[in-house]
C-alpha atoms as a PDB file:
ATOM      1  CA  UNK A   1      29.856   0.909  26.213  1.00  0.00           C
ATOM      2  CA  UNK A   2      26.535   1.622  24.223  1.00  0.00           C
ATOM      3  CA  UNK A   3      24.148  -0.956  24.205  1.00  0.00           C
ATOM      4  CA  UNK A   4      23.056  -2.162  20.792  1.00  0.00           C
ATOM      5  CA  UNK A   5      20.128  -4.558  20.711  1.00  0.00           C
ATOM      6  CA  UNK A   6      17.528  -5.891  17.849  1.00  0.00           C
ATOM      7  CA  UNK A   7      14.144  -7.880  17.513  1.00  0.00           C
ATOM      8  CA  UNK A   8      12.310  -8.916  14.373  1.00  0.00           C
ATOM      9  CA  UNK A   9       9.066  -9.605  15.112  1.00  0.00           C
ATOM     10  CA  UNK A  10       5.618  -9.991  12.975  1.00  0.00           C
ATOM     11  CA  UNK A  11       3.885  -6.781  12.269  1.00  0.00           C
ATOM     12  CA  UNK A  12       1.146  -4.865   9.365  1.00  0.00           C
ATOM     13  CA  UNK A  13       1.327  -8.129   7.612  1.00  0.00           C
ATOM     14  CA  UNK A  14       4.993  -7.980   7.221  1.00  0.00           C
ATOM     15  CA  UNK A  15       7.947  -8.618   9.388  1.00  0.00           C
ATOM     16  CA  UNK A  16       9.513  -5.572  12.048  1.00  0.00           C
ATOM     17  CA  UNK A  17      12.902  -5.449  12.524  1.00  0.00           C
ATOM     18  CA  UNK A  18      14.105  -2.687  15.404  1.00  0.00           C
ATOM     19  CA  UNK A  19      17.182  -1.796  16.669  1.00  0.00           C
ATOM     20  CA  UNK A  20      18.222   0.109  19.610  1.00  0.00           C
ATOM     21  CA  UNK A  21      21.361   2.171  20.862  1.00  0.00           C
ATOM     22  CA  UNK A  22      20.299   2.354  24.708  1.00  0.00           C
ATOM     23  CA  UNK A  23      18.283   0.918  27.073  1.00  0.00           C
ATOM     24  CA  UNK A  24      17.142  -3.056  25.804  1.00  0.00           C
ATOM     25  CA  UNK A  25      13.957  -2.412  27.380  1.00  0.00           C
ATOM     26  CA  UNK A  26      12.946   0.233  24.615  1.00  0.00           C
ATOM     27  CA  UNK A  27      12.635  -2.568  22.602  1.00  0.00           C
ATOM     28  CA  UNK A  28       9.213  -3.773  24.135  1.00  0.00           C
ATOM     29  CA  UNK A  29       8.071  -0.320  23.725  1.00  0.00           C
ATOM     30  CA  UNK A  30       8.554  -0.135  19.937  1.00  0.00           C
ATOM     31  CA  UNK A  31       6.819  -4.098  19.886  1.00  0.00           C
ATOM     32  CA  UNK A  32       3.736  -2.633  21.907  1.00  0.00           C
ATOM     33  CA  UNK A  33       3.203   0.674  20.041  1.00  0.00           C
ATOM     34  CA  UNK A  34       3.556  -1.030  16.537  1.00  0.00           C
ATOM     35  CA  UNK A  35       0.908  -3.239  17.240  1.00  0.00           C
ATOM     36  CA  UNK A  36      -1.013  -0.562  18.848  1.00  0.00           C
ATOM     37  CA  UNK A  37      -1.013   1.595  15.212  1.00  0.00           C
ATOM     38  CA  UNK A  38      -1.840  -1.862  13.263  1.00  0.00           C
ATOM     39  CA  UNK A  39      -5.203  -2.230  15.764  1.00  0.00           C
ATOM     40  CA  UNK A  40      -5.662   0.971  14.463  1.00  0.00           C
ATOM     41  CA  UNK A  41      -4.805   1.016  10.878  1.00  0.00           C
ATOM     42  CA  UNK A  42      -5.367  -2.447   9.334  1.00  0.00           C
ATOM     43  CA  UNK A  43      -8.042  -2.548   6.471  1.00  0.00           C
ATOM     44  CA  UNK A  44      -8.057  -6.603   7.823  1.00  0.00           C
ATOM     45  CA  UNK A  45      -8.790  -5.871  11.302  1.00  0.00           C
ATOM     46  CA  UNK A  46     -12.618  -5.515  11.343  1.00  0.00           C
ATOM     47  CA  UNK A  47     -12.013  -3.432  14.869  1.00  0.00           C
ATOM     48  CA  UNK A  48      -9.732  -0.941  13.594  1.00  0.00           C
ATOM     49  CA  UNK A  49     -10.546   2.691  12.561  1.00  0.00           C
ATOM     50  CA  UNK A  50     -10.015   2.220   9.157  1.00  0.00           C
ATOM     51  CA  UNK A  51     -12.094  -0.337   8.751  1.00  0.00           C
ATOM     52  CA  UNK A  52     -14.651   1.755  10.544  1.00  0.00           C
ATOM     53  CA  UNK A  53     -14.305   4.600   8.050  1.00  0.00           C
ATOM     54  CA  UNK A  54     -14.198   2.176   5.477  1.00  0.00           C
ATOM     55  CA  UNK A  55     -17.802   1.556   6.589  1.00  0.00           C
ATOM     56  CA  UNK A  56     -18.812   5.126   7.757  1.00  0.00           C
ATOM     57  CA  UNK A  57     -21.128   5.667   4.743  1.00  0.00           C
ATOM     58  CA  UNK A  58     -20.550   9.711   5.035  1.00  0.00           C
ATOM     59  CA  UNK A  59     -20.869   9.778   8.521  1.00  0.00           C
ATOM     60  CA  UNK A  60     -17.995  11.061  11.394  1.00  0.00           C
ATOM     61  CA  UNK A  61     -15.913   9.244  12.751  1.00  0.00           C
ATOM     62  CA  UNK A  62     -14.236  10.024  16.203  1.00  0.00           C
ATOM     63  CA  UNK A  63     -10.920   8.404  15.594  1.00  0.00           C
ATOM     64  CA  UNK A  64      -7.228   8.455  18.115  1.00  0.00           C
ATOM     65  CA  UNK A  65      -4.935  10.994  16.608  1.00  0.00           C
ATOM     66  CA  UNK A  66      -2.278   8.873  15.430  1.00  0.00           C
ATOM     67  CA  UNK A  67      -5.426   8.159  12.899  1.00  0.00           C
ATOM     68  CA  UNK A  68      -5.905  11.798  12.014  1.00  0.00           C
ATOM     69  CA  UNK A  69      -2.397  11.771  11.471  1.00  0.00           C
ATOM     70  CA  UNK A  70      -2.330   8.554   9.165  1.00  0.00           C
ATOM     71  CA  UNK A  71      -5.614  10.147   7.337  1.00  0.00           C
ATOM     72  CA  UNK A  72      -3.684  13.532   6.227  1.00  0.00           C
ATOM     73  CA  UNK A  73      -1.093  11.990   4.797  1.00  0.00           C
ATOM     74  CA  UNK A  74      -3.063  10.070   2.659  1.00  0.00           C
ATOM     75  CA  UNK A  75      -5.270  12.489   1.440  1.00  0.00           C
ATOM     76  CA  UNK A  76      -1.834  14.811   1.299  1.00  0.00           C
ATOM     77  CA  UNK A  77       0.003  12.334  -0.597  1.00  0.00           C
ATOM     78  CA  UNK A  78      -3.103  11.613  -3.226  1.00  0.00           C
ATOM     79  CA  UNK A  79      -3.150  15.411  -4.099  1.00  0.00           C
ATOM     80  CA  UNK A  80       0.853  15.922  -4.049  1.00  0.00           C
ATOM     81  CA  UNK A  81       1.504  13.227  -6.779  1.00  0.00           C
ATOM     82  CA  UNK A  82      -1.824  13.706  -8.732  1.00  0.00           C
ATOM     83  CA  UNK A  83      -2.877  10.192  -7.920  1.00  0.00           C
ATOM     84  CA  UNK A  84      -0.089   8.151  -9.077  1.00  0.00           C
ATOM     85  CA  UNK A  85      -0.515   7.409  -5.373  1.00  0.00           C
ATOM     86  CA  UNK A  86      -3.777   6.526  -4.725  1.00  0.00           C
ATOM     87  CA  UNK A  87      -4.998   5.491  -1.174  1.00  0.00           C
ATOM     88  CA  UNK A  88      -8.996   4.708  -2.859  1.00  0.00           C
ATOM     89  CA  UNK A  89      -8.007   1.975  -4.693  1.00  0.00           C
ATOM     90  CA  UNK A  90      -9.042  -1.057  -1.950  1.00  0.00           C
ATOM     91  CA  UNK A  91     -12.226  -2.015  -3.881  1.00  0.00           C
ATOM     92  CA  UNK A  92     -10.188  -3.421  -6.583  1.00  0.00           C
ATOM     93  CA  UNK A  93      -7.945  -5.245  -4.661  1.00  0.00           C
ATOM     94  CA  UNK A  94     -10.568  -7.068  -3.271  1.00  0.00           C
ATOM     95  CA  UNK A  95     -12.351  -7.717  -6.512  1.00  0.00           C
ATOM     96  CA  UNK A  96      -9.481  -8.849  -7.857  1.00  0.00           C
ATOM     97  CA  UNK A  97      -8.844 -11.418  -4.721  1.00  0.00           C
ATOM     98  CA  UNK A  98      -6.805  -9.446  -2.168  1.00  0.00           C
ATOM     99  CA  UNK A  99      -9.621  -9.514   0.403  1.00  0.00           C
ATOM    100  CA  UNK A 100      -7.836 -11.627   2.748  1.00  0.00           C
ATOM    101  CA  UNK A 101      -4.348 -11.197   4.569  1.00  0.00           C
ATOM    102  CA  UNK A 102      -1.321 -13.019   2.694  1.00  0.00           C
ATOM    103  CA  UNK A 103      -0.098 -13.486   6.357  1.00  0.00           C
ATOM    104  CA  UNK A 104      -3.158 -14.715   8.515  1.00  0.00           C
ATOM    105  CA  UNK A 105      -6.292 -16.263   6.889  1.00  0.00           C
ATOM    106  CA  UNK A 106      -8.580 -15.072   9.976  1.00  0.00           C
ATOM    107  CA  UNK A 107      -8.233 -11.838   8.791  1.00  0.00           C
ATOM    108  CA  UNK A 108     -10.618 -10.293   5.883  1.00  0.00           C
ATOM    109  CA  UNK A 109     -11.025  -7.170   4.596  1.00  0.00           C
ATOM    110  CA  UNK A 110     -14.910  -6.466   4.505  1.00  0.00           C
ATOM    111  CA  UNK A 111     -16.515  -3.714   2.211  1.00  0.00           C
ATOM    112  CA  UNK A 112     -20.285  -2.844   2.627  1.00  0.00           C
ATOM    113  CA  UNK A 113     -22.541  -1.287  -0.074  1.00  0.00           C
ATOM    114  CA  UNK A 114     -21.276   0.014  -3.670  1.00  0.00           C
ATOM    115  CA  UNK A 115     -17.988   1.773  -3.801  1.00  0.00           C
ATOM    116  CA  UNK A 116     -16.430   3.945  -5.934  1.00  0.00           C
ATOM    117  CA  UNK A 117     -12.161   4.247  -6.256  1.00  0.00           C
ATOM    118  CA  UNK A 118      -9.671   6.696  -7.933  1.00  0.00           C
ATOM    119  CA  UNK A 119     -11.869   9.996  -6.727  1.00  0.00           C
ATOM    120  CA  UNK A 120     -10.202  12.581  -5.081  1.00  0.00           C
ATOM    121  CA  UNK A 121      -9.850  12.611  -1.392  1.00  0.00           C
ATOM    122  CA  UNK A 122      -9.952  16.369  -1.211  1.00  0.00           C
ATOM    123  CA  UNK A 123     -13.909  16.208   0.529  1.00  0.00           C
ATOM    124  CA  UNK A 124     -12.484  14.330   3.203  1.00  0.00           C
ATOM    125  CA  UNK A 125     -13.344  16.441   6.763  1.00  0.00           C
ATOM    126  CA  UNK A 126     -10.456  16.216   9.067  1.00  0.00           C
ATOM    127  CA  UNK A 127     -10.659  18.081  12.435  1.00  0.00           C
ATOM    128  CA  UNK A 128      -7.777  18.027  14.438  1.00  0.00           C
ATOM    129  CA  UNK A 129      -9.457  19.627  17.473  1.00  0.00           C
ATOM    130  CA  UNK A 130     -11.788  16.843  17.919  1.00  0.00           C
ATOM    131  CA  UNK A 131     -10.106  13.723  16.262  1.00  0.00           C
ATOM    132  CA  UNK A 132     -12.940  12.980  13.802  1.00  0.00           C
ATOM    133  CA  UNK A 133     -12.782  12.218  10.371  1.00  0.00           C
ATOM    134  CA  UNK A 134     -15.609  12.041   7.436  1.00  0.00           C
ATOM    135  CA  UNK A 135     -14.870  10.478   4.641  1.00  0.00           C
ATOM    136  CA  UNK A 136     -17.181  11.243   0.925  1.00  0.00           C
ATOM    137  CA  UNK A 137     -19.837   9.000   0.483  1.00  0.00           C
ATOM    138  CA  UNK A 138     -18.585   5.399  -1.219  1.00  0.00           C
ATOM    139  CA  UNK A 139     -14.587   6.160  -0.738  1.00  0.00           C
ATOM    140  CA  UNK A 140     -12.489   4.078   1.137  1.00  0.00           C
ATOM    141  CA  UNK A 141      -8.944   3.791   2.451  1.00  0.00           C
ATOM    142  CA  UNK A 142      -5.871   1.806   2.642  1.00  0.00           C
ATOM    143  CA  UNK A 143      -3.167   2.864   3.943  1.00  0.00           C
ATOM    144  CA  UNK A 144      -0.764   0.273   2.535  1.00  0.00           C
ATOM    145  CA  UNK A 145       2.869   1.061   2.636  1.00  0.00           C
ATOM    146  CA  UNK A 146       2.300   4.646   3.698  1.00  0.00           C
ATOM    147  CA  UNK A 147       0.830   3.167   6.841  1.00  0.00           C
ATOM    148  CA  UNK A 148       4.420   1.121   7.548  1.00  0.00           C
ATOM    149  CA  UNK A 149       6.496   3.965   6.449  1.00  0.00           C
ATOM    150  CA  UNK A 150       4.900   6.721   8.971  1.00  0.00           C
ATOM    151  CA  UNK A 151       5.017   4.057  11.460  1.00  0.00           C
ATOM    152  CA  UNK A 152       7.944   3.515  11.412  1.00  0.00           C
ATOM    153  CA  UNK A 153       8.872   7.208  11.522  1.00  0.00           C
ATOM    154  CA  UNK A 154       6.314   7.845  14.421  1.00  0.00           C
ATOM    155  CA  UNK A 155       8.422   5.025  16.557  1.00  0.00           C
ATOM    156  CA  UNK A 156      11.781   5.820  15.145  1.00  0.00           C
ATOM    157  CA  UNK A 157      10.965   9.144  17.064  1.00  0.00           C
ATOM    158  CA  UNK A 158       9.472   8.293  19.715  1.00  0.00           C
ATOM    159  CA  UNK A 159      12.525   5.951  21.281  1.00  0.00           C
ATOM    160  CA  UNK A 160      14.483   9.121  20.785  1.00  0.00           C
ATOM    161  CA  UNK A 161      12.331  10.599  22.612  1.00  0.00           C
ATOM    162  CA  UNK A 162      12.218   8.025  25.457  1.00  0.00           C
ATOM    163  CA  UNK A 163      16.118   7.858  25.683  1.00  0.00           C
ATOM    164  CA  UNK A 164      17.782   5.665  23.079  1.00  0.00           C
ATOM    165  CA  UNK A 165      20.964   7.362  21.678  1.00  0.00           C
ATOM    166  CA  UNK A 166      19.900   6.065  17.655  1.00  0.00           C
ATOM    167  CA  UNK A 167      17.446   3.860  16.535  1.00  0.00           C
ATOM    168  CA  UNK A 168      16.581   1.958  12.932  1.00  0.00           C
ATOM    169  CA  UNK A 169      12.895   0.914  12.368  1.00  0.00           C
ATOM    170  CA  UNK A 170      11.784  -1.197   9.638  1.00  0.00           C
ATOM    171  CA  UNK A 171       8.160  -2.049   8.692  1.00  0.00           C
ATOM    172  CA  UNK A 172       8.112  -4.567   5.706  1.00  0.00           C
ATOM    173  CA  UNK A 173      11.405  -2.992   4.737  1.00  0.00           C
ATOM    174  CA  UNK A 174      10.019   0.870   5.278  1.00  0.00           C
ATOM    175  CA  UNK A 175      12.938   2.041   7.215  1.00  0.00           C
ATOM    176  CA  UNK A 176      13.755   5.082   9.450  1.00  0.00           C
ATOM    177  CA  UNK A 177      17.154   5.601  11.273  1.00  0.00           C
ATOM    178  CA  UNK A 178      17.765   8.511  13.826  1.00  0.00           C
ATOM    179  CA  UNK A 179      20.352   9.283  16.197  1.00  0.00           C
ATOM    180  CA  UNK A 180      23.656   7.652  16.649  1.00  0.00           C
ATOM    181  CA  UNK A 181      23.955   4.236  14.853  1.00  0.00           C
ATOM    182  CA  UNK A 182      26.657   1.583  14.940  1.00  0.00           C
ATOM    183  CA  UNK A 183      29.167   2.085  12.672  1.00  0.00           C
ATOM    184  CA  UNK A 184      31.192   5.365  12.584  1.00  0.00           C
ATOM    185  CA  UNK A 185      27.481   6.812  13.801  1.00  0.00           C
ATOM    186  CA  UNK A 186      26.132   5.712  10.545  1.00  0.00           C
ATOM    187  CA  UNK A 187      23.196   3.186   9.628  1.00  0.00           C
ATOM    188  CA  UNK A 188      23.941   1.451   6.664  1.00  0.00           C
ATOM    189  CA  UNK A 189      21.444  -0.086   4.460  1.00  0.00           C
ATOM    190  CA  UNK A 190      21.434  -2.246   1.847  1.00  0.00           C
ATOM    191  CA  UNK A 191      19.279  -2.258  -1.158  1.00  0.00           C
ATOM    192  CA  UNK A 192      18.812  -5.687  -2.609  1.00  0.00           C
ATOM    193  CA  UNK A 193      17.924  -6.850  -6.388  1.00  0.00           C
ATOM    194  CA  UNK A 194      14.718  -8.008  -6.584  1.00  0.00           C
ATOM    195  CA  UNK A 195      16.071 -10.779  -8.985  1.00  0.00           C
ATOM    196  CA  UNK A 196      18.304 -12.161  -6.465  1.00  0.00           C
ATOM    197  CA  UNK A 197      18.165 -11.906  -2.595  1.00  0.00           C
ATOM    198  CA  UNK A 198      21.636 -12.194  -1.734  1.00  0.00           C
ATOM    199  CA  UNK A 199      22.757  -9.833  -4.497  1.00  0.00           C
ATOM    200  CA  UNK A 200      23.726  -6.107  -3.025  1.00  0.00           C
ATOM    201  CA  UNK A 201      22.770  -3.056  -5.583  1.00  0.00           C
ATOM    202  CA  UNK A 202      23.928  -0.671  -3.077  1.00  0.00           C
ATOM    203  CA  UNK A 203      24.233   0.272  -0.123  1.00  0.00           C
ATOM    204  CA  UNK A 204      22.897   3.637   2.088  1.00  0.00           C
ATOM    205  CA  UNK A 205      24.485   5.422   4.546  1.00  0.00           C
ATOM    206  CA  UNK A 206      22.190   7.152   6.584  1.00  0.00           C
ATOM    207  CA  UNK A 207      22.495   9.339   9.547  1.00  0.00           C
ATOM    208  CA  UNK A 208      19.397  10.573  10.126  1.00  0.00           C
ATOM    209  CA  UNK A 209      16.615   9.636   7.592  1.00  0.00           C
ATOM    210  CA  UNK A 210      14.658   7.003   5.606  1.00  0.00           C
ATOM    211  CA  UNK A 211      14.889   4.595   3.108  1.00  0.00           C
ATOM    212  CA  UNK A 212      11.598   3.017   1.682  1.00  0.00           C
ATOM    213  CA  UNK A 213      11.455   0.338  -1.432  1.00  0.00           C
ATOM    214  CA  UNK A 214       8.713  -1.202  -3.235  1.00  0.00           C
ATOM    215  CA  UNK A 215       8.384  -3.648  -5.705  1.00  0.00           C
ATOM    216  CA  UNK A 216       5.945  -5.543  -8.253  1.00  0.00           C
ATOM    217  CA  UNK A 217       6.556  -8.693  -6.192  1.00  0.00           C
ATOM    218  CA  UNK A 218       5.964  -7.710  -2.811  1.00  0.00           C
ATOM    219  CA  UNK A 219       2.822  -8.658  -2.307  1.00  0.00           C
ATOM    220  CA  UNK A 220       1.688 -11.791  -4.791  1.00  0.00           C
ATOM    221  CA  UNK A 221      -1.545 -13.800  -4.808  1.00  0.00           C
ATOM    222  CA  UNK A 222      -3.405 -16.291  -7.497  1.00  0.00           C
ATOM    223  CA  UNK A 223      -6.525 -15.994  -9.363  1.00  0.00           C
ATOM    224  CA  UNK A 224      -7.058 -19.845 -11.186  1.00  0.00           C
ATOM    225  CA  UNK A 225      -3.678 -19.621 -13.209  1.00  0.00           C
ATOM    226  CA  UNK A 226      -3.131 -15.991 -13.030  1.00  0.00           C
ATOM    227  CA  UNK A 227      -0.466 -14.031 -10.667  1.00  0.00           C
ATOM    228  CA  UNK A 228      -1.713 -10.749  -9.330  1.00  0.00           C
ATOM    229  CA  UNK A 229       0.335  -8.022  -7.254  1.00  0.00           C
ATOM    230  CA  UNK A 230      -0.766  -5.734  -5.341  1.00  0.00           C
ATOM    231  CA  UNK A 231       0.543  -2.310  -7.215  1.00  0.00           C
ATOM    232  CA  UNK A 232      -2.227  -1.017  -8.858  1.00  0.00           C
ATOM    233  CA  UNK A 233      -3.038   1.221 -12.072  1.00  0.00           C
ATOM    234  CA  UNK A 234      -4.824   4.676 -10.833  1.00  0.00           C
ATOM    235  CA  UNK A 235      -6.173   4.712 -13.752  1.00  0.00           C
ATOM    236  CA  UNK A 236      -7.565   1.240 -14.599  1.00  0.00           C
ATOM    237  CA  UNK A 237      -7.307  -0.540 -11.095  1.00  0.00           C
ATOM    238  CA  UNK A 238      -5.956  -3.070 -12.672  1.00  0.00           C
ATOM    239  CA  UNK A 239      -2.072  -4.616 -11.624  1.00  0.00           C
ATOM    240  CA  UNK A 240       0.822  -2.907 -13.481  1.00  0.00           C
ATOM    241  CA  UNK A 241       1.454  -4.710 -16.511  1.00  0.00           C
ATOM    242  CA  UNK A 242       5.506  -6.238 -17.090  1.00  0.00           C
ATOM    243  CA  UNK A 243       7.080  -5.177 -20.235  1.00  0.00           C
ATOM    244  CA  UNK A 244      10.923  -5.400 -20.390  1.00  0.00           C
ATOM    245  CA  UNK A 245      11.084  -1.433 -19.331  1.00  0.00           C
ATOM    246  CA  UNK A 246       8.659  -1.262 -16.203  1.00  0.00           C
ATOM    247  CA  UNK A 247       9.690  -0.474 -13.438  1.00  0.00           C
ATOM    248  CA  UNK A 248       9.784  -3.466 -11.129  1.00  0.00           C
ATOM    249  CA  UNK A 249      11.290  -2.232  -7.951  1.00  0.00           C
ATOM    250  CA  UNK A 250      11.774   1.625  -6.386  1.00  0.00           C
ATOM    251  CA  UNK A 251      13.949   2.480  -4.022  1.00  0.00           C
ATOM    252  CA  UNK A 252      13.944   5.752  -2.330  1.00  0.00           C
ATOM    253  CA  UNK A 253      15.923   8.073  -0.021  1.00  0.00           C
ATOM    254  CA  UNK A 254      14.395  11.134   1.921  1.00  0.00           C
ATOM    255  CA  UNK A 255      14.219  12.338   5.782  1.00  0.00           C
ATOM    256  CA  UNK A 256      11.130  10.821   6.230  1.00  0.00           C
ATOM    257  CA  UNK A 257       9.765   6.598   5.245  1.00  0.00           C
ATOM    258  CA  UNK A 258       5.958   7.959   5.029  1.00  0.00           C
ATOM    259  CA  UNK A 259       7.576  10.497   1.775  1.00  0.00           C
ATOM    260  CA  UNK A 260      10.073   8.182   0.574  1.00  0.00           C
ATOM    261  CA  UNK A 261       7.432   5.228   0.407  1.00  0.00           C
ATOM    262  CA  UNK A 262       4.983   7.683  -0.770  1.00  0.00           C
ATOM    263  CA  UNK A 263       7.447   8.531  -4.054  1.00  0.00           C
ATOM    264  CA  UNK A 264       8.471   4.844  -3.960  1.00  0.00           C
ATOM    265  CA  UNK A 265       5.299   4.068  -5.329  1.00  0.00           C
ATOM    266  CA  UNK A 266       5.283   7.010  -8.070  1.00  0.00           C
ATOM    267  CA  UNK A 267       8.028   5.417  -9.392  1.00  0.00           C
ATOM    268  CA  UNK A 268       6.431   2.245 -10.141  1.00  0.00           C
ATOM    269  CA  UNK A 269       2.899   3.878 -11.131  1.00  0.00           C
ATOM    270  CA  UNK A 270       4.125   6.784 -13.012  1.00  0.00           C
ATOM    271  CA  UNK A 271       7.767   5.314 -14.467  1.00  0.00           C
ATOM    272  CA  UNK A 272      11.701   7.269 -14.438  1.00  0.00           C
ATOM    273  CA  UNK A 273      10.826  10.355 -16.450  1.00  0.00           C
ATOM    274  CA  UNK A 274       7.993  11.593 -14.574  1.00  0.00           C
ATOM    275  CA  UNK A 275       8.603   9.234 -11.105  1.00  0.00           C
ATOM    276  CA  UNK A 276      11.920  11.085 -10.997  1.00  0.00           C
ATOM    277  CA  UNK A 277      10.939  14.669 -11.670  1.00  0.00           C
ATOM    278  CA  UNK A 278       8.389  14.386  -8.900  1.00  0.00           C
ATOM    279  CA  UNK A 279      11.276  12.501  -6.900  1.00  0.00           C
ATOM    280  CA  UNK A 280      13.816  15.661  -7.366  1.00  0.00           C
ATOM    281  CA  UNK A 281      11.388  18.181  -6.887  1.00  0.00           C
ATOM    282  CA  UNK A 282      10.898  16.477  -3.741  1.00  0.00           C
ATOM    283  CA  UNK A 283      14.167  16.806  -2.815  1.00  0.00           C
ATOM    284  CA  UNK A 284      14.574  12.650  -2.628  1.00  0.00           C
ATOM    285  CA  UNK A 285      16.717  10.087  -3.969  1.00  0.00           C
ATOM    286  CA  UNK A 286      15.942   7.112  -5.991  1.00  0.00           C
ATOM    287  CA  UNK A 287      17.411   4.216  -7.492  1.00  0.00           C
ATOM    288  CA  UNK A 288      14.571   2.124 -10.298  1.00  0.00           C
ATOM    289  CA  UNK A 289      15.348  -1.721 -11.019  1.00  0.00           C
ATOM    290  CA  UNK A 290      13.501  -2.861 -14.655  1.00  0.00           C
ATOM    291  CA  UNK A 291      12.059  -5.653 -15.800  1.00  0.00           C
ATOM    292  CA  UNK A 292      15.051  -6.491 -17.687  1.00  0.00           C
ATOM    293  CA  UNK A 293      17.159  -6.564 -15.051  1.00  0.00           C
ATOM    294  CA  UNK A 294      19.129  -2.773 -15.716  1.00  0.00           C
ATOM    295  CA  UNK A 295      18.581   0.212 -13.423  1.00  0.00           C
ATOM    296  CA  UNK A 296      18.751   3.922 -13.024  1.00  0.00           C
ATOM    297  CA  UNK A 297      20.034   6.213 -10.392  1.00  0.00           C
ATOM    298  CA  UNK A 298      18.313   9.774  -9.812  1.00  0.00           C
ATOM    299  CA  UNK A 299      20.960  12.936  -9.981  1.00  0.00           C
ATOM    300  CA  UNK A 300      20.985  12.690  -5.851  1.00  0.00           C
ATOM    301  CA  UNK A 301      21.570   9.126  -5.140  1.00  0.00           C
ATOM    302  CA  UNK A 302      24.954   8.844  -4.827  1.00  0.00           C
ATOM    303  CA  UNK A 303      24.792  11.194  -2.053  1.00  0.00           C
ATOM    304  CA  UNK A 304      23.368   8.880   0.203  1.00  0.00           C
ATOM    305  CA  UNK A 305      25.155   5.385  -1.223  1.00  0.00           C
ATOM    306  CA  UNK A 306      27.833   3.813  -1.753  1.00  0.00           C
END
């Protein structure tokens, strides 16, 4: 018999849950190499790469390549959706009070000099050869949920790779399933209203792919009487304002939890007409929860769901 084991464990400010068809011991691996890419990739770590791009001031960087590989997609993503996912937007988080982590109060995000946000990433220098990265003058990163998502693909992958027979990684609910998984050779996944935690809207069947949601009220913090989250305007940098008919949680379905996060967040930003058209020429699923508590399937969803 196949072994099937799990750990949730704390991890990119939100909780890891893994599970592995195969050898128990793969399970330390995915622990170790998910903190390994938040050492690297945390805008609160004052060690991490990021943070040293965020204070590079122009110059290069020599970074490890699972950064090069974290940098492309963001400046990839920014261009793809025209913004509506914007990785440039960390100075107004902090001015608006999401300097420190909601999870550990040690840990600050720290931003030197004057900065600009929602400018276009193309400038950035990438070369692969050498692993070094220089960002324009007064931009700065944050990887946010696109950091979870492609982590949890890159480890997804890489237990495959290292012998498990399936394998389901979620980051703070970015999730990626490959190989065999435990029922019929399925993984199923629920998605859950945002109203009510033990209420199911559906439920995914995946084989081999990802399934990525984001919401309004993931990530929550005060300022004096006011309630702030953390999904901002491109085009303002302010937090998304509620009206009965915003979108207040996206859920979406692709092969990969760095794209389906990526388009998660469209959703919210850009709203169902246009957050779906980019969603279907993408070749994704999605399923939008509003304000007022209805929601709206994209033409491919019930593909995936049941």
């Amino acid at each position: 018999m196949t072994t099937l084991t799990q750990e949730v464990f704390a991890c990119m400010g939100n909780t890891a849950d893994v599970t592995v068809v195969g050898d128990p011991a793969l399970l330390e691996f995915a622990r170790v190499r998910l903190a390994a890419l938040e050492q690297l990739w945390s805008r609160f770590i004052a060690t991490s790469e990021i943070s040293a791009l965020n204070r590079s001031n122009g110059e290069t960087i020599s970074v490890h390549p699972d950064t090069v590989t974290l940098v492309r997609y963001l400046v990839d993503a920014q261009h793809l959706t025209n913004r509506a996912f914007d990785p440039t937007l960390l100075p107004s988080l902090v001015n608006l009070g999401y300097a420190r982590s909601l999870t550990n109060d040690a840990l600050v995000t720290n931003l030197d000099g004057t900065l600009q946000w929602g400018q276009p990433l193309a400038a950035t220098s990438i070369d692969i050869e050498h692993s070094t990265i220089e960002l324009p003058i007064g931009l700065t990163l944050d990887p946010g949920g696109l950091g979870k998502g492609l982590a949890a693909d890159i480890v997804a992958t890489e237990l495959l790779e290292r012998g498990a027979a399936g394998a389901c990684v979620s980051v703070g609910g970015d999730i990626r399933c490959v190989g065999t998984g435990p029922i019929n050779g399925t993984w199923p996944i629920p998605v859950v209203s945002p109203f009510e935690s033990s209420a199911i809207l559906s439920t995914a069947t995946l084989t081999d792919g990802a399934i990525t949601t984001s919401s309004l009220g993931a990530k929550t913090w005060m300022v004096g009487s006011t309630k702030m989250h953390h999904v901002l305007s491109p085009k303002t940098g302010m937090p998304l304002q509620s009206s009965p008919n915003q979108v207040v949680q996206s859920t979406v379905i692709g092969a990969e939890a760095v794209w389906a996060e990526v388009f998660s967040t469209v959703v919210l930003v850009d709203g169902v007409v246009e957050g779906f058209r980019q969603v279907e020429a993408a070749g994704l699923a999605a399923l939008a929860v509003f304000a007022n508590g209805k929601s709206l399937e994209s033409s491919r969803w019930k593909e995936y769901t049941q």
